[in-house]
N, C-alpha and C. Protein backbone atom coordinates (compact mmCIF):
# COMPACT_ATOMS: atom_id res chain seq x y z
N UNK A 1 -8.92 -27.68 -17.75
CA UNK A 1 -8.13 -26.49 -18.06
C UNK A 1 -8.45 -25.36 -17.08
N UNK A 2 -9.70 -25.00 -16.75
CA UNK A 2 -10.08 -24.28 -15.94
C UNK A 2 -9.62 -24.24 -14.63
N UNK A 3 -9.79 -25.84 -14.07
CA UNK A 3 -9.40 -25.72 -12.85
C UNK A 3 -7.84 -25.76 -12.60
N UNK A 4 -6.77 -26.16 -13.71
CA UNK A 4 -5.44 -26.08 -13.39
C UNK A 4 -5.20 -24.23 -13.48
N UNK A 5 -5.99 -23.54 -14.29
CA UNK A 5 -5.27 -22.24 -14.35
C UNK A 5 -6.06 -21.21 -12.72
N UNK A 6 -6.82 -21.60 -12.25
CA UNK A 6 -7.44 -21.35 -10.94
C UNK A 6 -6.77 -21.75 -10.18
N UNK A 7 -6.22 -22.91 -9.75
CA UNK A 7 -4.99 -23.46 -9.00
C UNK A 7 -3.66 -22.59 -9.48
N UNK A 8 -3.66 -22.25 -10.43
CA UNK A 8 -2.50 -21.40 -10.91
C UNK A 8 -2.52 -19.97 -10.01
N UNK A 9 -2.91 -19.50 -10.76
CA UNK A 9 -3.95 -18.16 -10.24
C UNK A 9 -3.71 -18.11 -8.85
N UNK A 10 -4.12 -19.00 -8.21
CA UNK A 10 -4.22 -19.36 -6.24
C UNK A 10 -2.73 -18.88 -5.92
N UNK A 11 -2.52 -19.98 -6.39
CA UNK A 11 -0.51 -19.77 -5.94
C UNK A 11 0.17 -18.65 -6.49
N UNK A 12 0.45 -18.29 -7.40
CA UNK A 12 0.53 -16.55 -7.48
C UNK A 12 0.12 -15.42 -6.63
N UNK A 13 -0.99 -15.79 -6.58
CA UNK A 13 -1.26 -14.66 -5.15
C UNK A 13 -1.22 -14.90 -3.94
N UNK A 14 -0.68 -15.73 -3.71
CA UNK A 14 0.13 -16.18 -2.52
C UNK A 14 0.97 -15.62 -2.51
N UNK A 15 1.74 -16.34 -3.51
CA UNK A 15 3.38 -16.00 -3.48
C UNK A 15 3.63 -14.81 -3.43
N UNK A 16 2.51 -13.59 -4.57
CA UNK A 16 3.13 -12.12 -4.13
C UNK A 16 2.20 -11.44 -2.99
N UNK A 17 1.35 -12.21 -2.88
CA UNK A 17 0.87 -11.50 -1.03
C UNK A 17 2.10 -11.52 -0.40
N UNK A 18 2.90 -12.73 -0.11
CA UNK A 18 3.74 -12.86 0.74
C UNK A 18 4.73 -12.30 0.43
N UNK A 19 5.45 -11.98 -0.42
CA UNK A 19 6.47 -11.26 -0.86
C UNK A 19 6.41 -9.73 -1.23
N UNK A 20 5.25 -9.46 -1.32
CA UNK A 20 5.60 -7.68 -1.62
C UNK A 20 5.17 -7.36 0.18
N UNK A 21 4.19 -8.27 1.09
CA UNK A 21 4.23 -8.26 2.27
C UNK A 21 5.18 -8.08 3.04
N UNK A 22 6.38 -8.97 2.82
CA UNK A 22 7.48 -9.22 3.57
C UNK A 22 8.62 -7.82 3.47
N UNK A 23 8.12 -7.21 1.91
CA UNK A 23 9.36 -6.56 1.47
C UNK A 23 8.85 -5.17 2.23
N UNK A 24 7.67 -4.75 2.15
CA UNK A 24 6.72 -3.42 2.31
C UNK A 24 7.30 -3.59 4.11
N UNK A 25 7.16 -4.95 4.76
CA UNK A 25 7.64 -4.63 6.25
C UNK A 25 9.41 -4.28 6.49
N UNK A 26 9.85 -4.46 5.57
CA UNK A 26 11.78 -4.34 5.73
C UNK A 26 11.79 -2.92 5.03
N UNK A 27 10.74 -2.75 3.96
CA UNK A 27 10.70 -1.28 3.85
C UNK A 27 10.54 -0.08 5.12
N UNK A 28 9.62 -0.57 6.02
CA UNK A 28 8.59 0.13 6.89
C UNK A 28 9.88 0.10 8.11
N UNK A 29 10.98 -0.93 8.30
CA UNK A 29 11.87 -0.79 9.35
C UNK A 29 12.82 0.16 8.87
N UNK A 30 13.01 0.46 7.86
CA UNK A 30 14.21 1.77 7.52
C UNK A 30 13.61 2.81 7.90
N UNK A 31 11.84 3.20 7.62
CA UNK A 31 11.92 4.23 8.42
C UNK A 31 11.37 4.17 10.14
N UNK A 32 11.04 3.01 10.65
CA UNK A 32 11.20 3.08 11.94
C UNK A 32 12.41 3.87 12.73
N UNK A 33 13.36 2.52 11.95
CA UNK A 33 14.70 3.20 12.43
C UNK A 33 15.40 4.26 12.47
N UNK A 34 14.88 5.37 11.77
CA UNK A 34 15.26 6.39 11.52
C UNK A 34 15.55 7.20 13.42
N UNK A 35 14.26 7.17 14.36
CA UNK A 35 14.47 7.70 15.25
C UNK A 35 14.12 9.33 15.16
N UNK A 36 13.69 9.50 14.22
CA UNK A 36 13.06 11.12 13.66
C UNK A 36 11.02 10.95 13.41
N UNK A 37 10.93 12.13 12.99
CA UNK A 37 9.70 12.32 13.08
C UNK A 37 8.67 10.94 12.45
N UNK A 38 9.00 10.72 11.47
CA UNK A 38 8.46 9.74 10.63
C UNK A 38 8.34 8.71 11.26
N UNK A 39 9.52 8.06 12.23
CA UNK A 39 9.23 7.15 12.95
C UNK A 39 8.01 6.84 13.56
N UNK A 40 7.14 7.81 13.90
CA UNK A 40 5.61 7.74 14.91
C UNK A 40 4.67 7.94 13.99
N UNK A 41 4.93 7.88 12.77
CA UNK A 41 3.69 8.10 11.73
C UNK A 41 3.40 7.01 11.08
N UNK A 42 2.12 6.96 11.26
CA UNK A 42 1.23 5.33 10.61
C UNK A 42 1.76 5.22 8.80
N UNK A 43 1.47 3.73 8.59
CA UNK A 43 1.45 4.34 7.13
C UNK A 43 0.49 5.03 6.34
N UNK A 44 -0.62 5.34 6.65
CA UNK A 44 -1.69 5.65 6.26
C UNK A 44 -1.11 7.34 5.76
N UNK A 45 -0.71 7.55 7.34
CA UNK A 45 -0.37 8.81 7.73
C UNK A 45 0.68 9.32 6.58
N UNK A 46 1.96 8.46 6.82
CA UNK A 46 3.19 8.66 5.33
C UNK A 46 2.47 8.73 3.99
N UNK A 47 1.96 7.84 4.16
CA UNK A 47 1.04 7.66 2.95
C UNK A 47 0.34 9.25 2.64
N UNK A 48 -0.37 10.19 3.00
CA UNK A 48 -0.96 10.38 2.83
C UNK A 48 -0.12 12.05 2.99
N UNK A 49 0.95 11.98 2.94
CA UNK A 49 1.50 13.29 3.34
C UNK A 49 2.50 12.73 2.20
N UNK A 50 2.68 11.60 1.61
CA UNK A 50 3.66 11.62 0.06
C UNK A 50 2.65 12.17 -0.64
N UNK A 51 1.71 11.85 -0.70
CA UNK A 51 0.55 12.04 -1.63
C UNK A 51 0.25 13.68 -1.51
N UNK A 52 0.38 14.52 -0.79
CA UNK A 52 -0.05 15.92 -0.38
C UNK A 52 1.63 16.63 -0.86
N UNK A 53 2.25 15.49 -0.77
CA UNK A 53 3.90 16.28 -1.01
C UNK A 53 3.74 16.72 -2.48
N UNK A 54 3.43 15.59 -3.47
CA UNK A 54 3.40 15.01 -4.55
C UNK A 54 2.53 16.21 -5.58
N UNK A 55 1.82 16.20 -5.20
CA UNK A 55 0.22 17.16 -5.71
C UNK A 55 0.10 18.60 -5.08
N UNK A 56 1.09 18.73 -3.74
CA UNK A 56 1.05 20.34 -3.84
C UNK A 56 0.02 21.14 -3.21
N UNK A 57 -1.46 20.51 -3.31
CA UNK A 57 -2.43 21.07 -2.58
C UNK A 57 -3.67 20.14 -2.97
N UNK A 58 -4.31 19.79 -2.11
CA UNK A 58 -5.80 19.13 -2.24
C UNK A 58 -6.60 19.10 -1.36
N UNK A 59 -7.89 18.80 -1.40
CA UNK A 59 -8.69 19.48 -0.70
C UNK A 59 -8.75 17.95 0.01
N UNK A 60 -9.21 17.55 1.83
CA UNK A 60 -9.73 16.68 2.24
C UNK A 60 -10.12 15.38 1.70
N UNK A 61 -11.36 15.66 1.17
CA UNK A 61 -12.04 15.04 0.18
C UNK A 61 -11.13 14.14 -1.06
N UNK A 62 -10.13 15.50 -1.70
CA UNK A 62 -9.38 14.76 -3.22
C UNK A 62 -8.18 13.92 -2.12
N UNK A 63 -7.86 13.78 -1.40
CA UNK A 63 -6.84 13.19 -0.73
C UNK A 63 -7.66 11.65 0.09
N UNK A 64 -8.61 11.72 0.44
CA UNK A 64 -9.35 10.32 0.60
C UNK A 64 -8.94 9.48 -0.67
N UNK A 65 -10.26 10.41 -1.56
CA UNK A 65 -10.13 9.37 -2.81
C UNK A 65 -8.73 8.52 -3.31
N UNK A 66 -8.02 9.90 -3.62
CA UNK A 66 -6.46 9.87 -3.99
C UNK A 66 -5.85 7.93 -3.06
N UNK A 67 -6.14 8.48 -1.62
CA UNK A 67 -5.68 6.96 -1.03
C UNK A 67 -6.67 5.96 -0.71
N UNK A 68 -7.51 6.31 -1.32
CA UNK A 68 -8.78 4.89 -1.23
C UNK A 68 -8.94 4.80 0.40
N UNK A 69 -9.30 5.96 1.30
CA UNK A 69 -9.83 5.39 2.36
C UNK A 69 -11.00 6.24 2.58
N UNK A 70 -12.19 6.14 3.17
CA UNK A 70 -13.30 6.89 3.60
C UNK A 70 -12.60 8.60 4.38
N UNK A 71 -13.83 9.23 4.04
CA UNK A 71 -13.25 10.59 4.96
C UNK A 71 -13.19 10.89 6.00
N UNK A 72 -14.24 10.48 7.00
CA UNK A 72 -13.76 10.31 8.28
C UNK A 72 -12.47 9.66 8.68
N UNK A 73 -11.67 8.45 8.14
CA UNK A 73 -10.43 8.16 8.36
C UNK A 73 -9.62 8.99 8.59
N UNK A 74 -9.74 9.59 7.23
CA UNK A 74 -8.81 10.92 6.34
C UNK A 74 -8.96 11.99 7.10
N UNK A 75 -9.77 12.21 7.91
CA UNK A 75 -10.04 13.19 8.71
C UNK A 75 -9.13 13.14 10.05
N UNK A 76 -8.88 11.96 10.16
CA UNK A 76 -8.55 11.36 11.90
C UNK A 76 -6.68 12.21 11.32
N UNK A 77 -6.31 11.49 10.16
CA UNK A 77 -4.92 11.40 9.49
C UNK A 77 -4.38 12.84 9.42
N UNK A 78 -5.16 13.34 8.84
CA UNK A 78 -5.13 14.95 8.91
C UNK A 78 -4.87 15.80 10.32
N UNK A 79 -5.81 15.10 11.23
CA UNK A 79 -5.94 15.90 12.38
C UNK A 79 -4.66 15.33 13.10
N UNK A 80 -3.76 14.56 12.98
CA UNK A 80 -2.42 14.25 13.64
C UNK A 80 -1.52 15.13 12.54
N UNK A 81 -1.57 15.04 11.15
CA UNK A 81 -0.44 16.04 10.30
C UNK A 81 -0.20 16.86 10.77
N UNK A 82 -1.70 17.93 10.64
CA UNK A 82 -1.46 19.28 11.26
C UNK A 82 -1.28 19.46 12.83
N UNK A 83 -1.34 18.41 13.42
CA UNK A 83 -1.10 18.85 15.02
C UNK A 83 0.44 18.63 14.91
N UNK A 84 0.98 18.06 14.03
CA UNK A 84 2.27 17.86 14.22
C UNK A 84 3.15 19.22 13.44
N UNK A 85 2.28 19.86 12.57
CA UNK A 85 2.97 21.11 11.70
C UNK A 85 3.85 19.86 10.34
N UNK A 86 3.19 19.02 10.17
CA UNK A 86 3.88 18.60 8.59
C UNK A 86 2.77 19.19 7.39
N UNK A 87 1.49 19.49 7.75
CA UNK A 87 0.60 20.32 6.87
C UNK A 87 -0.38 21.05 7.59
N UNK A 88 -0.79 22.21 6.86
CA UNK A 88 -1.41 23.22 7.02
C UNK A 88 -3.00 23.15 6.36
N UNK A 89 -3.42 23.96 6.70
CA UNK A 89 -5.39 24.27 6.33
C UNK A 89 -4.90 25.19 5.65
N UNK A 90 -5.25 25.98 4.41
CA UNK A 90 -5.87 26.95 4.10
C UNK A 90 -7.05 27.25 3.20
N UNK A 91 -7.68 28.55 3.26
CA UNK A 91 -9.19 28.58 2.60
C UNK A 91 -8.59 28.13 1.26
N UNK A 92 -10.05 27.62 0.60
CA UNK A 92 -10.45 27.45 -0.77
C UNK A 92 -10.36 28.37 -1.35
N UNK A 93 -10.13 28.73 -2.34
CA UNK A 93 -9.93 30.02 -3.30
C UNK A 93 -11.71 30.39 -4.07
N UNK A 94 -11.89 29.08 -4.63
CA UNK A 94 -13.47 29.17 -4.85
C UNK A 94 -14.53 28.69 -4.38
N UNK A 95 -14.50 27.89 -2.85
CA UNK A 95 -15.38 27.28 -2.59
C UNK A 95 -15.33 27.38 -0.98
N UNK A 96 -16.00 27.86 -0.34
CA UNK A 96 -15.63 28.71 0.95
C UNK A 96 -16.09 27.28 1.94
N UNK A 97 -16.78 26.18 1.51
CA UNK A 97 -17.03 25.27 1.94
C UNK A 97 -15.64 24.17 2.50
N UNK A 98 -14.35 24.45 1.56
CA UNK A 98 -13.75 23.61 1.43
C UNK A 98 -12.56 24.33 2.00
N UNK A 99 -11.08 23.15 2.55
CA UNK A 99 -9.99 23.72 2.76
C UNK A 99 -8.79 23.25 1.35
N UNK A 100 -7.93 24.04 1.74
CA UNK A 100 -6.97 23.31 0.78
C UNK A 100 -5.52 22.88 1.88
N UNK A 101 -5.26 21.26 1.61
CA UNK A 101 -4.34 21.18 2.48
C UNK A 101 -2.92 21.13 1.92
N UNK A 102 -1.67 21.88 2.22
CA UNK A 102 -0.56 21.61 1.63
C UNK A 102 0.71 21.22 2.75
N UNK A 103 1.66 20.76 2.36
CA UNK A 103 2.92 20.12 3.28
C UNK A 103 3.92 21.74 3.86
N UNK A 104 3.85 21.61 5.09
CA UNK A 104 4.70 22.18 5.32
C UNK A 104 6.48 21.94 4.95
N UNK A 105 7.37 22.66 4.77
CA UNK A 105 8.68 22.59 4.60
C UNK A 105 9.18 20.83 5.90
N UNK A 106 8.96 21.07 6.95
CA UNK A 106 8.94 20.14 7.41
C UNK A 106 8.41 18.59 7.06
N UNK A 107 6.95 19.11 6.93
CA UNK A 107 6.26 17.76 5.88
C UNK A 107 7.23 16.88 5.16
N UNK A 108 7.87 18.01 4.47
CA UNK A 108 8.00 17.87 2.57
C UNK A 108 9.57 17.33 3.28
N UNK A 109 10.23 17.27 4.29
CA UNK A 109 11.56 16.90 4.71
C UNK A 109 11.39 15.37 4.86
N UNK A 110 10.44 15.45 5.87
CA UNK A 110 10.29 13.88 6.49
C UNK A 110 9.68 13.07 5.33
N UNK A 111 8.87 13.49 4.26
CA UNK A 111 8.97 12.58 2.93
C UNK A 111 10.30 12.21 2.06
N UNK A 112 11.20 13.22 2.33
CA UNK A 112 12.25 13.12 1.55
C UNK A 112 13.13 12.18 2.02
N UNK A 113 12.84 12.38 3.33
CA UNK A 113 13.80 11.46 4.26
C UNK A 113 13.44 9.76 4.13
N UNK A 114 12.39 9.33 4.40
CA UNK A 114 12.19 8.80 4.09
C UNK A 114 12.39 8.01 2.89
N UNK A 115 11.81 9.33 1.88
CA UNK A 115 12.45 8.14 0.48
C UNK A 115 13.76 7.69 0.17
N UNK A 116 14.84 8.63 0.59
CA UNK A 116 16.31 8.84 0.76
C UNK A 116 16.68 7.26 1.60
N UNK A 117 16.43 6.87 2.82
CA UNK A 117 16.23 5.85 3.56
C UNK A 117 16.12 4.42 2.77
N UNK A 118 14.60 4.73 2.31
CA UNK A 118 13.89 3.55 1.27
C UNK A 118 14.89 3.15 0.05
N UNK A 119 15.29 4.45 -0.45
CA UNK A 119 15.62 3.89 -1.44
C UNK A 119 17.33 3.52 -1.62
N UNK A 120 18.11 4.14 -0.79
CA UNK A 120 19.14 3.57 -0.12
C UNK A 120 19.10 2.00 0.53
N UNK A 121 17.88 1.81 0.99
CA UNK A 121 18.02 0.13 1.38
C UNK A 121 17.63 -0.48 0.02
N UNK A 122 17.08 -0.48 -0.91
CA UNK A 122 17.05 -1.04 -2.08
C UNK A 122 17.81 -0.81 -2.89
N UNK A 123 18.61 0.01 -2.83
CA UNK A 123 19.88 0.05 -3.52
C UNK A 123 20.75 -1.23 -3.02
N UNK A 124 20.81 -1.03 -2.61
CA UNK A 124 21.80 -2.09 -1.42
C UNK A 124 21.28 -3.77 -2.02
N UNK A 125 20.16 -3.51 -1.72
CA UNK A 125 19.30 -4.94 -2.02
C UNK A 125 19.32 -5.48 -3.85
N UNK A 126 19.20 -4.78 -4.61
CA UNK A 126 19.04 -5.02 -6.10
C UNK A 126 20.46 -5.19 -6.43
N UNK A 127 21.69 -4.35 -5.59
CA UNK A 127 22.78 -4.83 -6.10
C UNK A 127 23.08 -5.97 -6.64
N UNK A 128 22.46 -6.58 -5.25
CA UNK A 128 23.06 -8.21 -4.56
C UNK A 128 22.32 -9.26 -5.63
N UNK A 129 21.20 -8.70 -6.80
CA UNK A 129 21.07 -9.27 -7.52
C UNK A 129 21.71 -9.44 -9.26
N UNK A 130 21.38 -10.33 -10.18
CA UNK A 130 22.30 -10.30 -11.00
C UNK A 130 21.07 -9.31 -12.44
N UNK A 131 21.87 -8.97 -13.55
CA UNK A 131 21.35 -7.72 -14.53
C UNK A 131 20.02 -8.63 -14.83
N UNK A 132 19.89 -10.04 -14.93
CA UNK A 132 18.56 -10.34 -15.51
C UNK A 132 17.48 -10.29 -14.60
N UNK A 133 17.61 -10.34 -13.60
CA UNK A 133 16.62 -10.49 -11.95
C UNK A 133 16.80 -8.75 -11.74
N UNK A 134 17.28 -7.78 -12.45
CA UNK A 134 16.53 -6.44 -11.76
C UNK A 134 15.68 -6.46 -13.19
N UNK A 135 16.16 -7.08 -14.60
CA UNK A 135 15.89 -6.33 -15.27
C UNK A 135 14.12 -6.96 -15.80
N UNK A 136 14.04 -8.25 -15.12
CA UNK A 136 12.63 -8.25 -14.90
C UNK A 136 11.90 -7.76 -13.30
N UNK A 137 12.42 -7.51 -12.50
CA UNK A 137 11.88 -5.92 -11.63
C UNK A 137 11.45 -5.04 -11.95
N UNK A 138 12.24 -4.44 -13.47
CA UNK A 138 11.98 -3.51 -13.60
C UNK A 138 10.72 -3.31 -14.89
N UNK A 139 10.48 -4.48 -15.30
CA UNK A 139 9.79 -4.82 -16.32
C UNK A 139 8.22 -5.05 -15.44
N UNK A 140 8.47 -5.60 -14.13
CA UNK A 140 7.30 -5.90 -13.47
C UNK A 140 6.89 -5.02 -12.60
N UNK A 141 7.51 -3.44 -12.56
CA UNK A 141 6.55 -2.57 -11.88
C UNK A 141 5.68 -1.82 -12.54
N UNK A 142 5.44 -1.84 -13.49
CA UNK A 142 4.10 -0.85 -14.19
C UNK A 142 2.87 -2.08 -13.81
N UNK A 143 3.13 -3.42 -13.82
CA UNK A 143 2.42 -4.39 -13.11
C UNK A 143 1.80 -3.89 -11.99
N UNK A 144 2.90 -3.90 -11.11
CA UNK A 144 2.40 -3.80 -9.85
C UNK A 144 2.00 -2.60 -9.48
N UNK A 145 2.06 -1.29 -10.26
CA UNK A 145 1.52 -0.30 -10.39
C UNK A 145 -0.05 -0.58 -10.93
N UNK A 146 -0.21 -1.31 -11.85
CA UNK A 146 -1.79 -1.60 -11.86
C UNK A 146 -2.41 -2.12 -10.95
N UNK A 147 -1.89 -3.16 -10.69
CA UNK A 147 -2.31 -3.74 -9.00
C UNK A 147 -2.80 -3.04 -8.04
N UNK A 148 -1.93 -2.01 -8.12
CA UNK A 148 -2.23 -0.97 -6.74
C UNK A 148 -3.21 -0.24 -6.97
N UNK A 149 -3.59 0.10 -8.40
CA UNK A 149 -4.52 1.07 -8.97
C UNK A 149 -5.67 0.53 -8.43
N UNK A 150 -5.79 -1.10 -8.78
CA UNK A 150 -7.33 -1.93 -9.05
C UNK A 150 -8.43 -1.60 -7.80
N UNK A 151 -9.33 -1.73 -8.86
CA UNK A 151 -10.69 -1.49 -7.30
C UNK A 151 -10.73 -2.23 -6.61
N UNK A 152 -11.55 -2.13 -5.53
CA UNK A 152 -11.40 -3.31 -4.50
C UNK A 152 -12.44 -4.16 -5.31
N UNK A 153 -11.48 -5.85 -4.57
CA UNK A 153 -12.56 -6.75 -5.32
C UNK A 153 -14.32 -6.94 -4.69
N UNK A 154 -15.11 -7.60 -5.68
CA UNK A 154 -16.47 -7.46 -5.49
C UNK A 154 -16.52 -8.30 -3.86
N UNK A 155 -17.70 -8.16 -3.57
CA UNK A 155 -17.71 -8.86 -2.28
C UNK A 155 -18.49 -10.40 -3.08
N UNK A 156 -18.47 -11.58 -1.56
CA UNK A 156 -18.98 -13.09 -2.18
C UNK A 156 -20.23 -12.78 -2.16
N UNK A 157 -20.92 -13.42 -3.31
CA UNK A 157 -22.36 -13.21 -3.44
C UNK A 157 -22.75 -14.01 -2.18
N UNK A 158 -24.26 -13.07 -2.16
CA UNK A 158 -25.47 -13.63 -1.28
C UNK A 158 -26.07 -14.80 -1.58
N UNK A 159 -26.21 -15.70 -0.61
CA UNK A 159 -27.27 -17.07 -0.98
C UNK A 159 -28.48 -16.64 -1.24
N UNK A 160 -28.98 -16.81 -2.55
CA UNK A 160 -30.22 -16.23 -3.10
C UNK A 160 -31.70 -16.77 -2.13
N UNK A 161 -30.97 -18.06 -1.40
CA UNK A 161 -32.00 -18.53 -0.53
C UNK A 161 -32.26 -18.16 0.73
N UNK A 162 -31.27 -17.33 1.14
CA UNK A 162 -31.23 -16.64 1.82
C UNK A 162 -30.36 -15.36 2.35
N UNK A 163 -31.33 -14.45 2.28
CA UNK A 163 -30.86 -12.75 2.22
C UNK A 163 -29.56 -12.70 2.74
N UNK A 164 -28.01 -11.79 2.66
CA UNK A 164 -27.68 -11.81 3.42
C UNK A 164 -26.22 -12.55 4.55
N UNK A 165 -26.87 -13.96 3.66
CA UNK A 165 -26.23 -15.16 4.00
C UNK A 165 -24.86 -15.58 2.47
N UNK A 166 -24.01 -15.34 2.75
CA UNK A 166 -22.75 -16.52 1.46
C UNK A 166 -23.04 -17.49 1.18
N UNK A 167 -23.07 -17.63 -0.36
CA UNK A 167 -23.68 -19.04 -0.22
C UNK A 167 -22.89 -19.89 0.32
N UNK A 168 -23.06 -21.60 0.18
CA UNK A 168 -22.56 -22.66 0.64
C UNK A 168 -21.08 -22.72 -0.39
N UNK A 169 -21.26 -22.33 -1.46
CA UNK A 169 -19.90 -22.84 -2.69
C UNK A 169 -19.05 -21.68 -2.50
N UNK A 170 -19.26 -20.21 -2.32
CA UNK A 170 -18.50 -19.07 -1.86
C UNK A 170 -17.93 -19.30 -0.98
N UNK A 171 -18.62 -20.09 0.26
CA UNK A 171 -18.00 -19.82 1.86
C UNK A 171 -16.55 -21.53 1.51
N UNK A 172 -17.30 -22.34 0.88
CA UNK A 172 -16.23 -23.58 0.90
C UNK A 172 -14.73 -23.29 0.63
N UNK A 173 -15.67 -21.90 -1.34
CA UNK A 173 -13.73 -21.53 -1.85
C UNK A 173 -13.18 -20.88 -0.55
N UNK A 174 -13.62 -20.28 -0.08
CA UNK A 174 -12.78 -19.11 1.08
C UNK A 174 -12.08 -20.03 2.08
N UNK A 175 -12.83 -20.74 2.56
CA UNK A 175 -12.12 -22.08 3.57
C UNK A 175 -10.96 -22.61 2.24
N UNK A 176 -11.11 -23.21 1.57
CA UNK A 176 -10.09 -23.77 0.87
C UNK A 176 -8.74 -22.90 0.05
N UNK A 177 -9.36 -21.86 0.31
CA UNK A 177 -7.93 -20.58 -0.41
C UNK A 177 -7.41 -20.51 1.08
N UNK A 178 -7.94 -20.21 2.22
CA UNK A 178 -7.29 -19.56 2.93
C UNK A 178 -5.92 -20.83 3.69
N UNK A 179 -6.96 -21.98 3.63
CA UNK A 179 -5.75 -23.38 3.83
C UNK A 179 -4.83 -23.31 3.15
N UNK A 180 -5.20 -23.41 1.85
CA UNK A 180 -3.94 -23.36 0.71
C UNK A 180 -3.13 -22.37 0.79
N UNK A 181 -3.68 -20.68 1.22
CA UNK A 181 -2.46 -19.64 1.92
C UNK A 181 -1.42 -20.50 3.00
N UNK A 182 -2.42 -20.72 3.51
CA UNK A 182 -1.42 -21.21 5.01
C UNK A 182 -0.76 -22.61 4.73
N UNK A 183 -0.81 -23.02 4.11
CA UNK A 183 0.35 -24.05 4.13
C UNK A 183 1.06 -23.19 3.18
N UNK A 184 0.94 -22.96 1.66
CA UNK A 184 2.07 -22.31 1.43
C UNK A 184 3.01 -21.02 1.94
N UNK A 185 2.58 -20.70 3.05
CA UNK A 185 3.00 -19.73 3.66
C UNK A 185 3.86 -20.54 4.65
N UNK A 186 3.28 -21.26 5.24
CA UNK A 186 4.32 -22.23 6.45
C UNK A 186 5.37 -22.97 5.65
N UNK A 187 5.18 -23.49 4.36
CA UNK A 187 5.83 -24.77 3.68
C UNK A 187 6.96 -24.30 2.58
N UNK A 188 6.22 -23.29 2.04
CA UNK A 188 7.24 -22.75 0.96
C UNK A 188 8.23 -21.58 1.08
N UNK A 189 7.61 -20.21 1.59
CA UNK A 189 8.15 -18.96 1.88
C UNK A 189 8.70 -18.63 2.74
N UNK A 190 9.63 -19.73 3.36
CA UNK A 190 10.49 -19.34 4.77
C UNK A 190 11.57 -18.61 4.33
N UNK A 191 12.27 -18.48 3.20
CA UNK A 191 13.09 -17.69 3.23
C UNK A 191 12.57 -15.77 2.54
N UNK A 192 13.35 -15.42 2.79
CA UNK A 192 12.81 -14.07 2.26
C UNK A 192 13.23 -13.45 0.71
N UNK A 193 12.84 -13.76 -0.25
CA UNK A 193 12.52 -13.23 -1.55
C UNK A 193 12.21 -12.07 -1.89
N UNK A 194 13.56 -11.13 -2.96
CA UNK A 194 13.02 -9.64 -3.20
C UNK A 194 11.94 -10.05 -3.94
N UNK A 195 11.05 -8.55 -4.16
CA UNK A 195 9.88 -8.55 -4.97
C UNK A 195 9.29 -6.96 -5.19
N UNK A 196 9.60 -6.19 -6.33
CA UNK A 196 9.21 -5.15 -6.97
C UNK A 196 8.21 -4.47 -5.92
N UNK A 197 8.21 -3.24 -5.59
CA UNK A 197 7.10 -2.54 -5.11
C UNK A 197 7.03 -1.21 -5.35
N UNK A 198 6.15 -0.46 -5.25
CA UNK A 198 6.20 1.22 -5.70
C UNK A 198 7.73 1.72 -5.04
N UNK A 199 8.20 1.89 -6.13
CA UNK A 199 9.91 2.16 -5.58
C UNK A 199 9.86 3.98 -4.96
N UNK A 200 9.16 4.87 -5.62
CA UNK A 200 9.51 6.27 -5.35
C UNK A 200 8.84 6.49 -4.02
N UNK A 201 7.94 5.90 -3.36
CA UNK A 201 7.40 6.71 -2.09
C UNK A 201 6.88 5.65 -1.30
N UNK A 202 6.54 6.20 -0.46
CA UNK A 202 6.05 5.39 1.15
C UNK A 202 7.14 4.57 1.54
């Protein structure tokens, strides 16, 4: 029983690696194509200026956390926003240590634009499906809203025999998931399959 629902388990996250993958890149070409500002901005970067659109003002620091990346990253991300004038520095009100960063009018355009874009190509796309196939879409994004929430997973334990080292049964599953990705990735998913993703931003 164990090992059929682990084999289960396997292929599921395949299937939506590859499919919210596939969809997040046909997302990411509407705003390439745009040919406007957004076009030259990482996603990290979009990312992280929906998130500053969204909330209005946060300090450095609450905007890491907010996107789960370290602060020096967040720092790099920042220092292209404001060179571009989509957000601004200003002082802390109570903490002279800290800035508060908010979206410029511009910012707050090229998010809009964007979502306007995004969500115009998924319009288009959910049409083409029938009322029972959106209406479990729509049943399966508070899902995939947890998904996105989850912590990162633990890392493979250490071989107790040695410091440092994965053990021998950790390193085998990893060889054997990552085969089983790749053939079902070569064998099954050649065609392209919608699949639910944070519909309002990025």
């Amino acid at each position: 029983m164990t090992a059929t629902r682990t084999g289960t388990d396997a292929g599921l996250a395949t299937a939506l690696r590859i499919s919210v993958s596939r969809l997040a890149r046909r997302l990411r070409a509407q705003r390439a194509a745009s040919g406007m500002t957004e076009a030259v901005l990482s996603e990290t970067q979009l990312a992280a200026l929906s998130a500053l659109e969204a909330h209005h003002a946060m300090t450095p620091g609450e905007l890491a956390e907010h996107e789960k990346v370290q602060p020096p990253s967040m720092t790099r991300v920042i220092a292209v926003l404001t060179e571009r004038d989509l957000v601004v520095k200003s002082p802390h009100p109570t903490d002279r240590r800290q800035v508060l960063l908010t979206v410029t009018d511009e910012g707050r355009a090229v998010v809009q634009r964007v979502r306007r874009r995004k969500d115009a190509w998924l319009d288009q796309r959910l049409a083409e499906l029938t009322a029972a196939e959106r209406a479990t879409l729509r049943a399966a994004v508070p899902i995939l809203e947890k998904l996105s929430q989850s912590l990162p997973a633990r890392s493979l334990r250490a071989d107790p025999g040695r410091p440092g080292r994965v053990s021998a049964q950790d390193a085998g599953s990893v060889s054997r998931s990552r085969a089983r990705s790749g053939q079902l990735a070569s064998e099954t998913y050649r065609g392209w399959s919608v699949a639910p993703s944070r519909l309002r931003t990025r």
